[in-house]
Protein backbone atom coordinates (compact mmCIF):
# COMPACT_ATOMS: atom_id res chain seq x y z
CA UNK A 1 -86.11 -145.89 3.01
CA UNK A 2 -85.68 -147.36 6.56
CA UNK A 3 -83.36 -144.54 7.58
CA UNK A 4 -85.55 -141.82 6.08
CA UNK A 5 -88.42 -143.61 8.18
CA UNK A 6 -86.49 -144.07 11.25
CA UNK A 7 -85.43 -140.08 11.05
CA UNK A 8 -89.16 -139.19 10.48
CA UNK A 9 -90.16 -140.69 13.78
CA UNK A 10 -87.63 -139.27 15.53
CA UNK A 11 -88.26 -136.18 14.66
CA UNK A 12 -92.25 -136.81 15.52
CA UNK A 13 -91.25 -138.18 18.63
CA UNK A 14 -88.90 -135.49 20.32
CA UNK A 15 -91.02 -132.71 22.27
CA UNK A 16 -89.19 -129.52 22.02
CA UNK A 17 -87.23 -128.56 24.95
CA UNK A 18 -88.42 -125.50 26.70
CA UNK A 19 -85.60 -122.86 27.85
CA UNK A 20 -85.95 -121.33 31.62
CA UNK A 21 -87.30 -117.92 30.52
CA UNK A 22 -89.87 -119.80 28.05
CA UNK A 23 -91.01 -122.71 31.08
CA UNK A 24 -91.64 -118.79 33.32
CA UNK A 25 -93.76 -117.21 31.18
CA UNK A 26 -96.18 -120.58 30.55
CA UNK A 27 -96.11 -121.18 34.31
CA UNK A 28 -97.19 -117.56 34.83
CA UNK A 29 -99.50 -117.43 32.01
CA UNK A 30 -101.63 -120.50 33.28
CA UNK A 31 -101.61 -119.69 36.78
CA UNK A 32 -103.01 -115.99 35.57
CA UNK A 33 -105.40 -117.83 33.00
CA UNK A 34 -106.64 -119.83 35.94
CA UNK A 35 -106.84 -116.82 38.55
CA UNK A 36 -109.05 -115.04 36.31
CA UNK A 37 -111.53 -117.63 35.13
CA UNK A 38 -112.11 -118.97 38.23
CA UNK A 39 -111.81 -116.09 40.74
CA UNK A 40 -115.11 -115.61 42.38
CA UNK A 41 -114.37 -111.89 42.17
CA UNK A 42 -115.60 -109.98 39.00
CA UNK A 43 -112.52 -109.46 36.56
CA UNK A 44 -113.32 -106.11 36.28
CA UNK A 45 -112.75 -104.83 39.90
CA UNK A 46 -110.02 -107.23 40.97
CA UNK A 47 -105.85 -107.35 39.48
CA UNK A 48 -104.17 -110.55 40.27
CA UNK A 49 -100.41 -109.73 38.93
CA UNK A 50 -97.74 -112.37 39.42
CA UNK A 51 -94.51 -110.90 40.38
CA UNK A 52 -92.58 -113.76 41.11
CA UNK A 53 -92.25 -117.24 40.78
CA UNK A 54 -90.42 -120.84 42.35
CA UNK A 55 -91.10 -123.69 40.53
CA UNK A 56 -89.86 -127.52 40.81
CA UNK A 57 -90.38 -129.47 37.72
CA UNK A 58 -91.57 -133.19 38.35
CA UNK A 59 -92.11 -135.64 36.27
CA UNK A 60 -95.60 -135.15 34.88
CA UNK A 61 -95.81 -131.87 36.67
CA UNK A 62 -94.61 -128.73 38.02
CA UNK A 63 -94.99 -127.60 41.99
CA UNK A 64 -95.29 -124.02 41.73
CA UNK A 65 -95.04 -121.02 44.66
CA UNK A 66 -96.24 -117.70 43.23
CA UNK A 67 -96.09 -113.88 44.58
CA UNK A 68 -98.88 -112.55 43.84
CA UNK A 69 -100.28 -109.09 43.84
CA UNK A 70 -104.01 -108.58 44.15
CA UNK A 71 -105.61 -105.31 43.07
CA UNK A 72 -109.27 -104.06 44.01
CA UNK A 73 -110.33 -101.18 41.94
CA UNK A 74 -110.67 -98.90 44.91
CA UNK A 75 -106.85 -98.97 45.23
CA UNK A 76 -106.77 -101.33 48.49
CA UNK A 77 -103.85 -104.03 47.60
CA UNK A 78 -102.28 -106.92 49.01
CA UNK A 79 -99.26 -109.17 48.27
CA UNK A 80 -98.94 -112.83 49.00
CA UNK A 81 -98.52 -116.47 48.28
CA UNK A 82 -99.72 -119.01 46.30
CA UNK A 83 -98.66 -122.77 45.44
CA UNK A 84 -100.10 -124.69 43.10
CA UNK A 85 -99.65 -128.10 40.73
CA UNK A 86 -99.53 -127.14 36.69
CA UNK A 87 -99.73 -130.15 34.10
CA UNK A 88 -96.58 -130.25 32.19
CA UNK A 89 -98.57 -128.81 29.41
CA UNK A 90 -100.03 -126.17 31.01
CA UNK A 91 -103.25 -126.81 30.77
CA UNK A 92 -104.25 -127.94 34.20
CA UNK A 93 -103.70 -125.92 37.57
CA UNK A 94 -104.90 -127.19 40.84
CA UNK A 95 -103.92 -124.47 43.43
CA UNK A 96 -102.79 -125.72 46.75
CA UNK A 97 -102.70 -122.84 48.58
């Protein structure tokens, strides 16, 4: 009973490891999630794509640097930076820059 117990916990315990390709697409999908809820643009004239991404993973966070492409619907377009904190969850993004 103790080691079925003990094994039950540990299993409870352990977060699932996220692969490379897996911690890219939550990193882009929050920063995108955040860019469109709280762009002061309307979402339905202005793009944001993110095209690439450097990331550093901390402790209880990741520093992230993000190319991004912004689109205006009357085809004027610009490419550049943007850094930002994301919660090891994902669920919190506090842009930098």
């Amino acid at each position: 009973m103790l080691i079925l117990t003990m094994l039950l916990s540990g299993l409870l315990c352990c977060k699932r490891q996220l692969s490379k390709e897996e911690t890219v697409r939550e990193l882009k999908t929050a920063m995108q999630k955040y860019l469109m809820t709280t762009s002061k643009f309307d979402s339905t004239k202005i793009k944001f794509d993110i095209e690439d991404i450097n990331y550093f993973e901390d402790a209880q966070k990741y520093n992230c640097e993000f190319k991004v492409r912004m689109r205006l619907k009357n085809s004027i377009d610009t490419t550049g930076t943007m850094a930002a904190t994301i919660s090891k969850d994902f669920s919190t993004v506090k842009r930098r820059y």
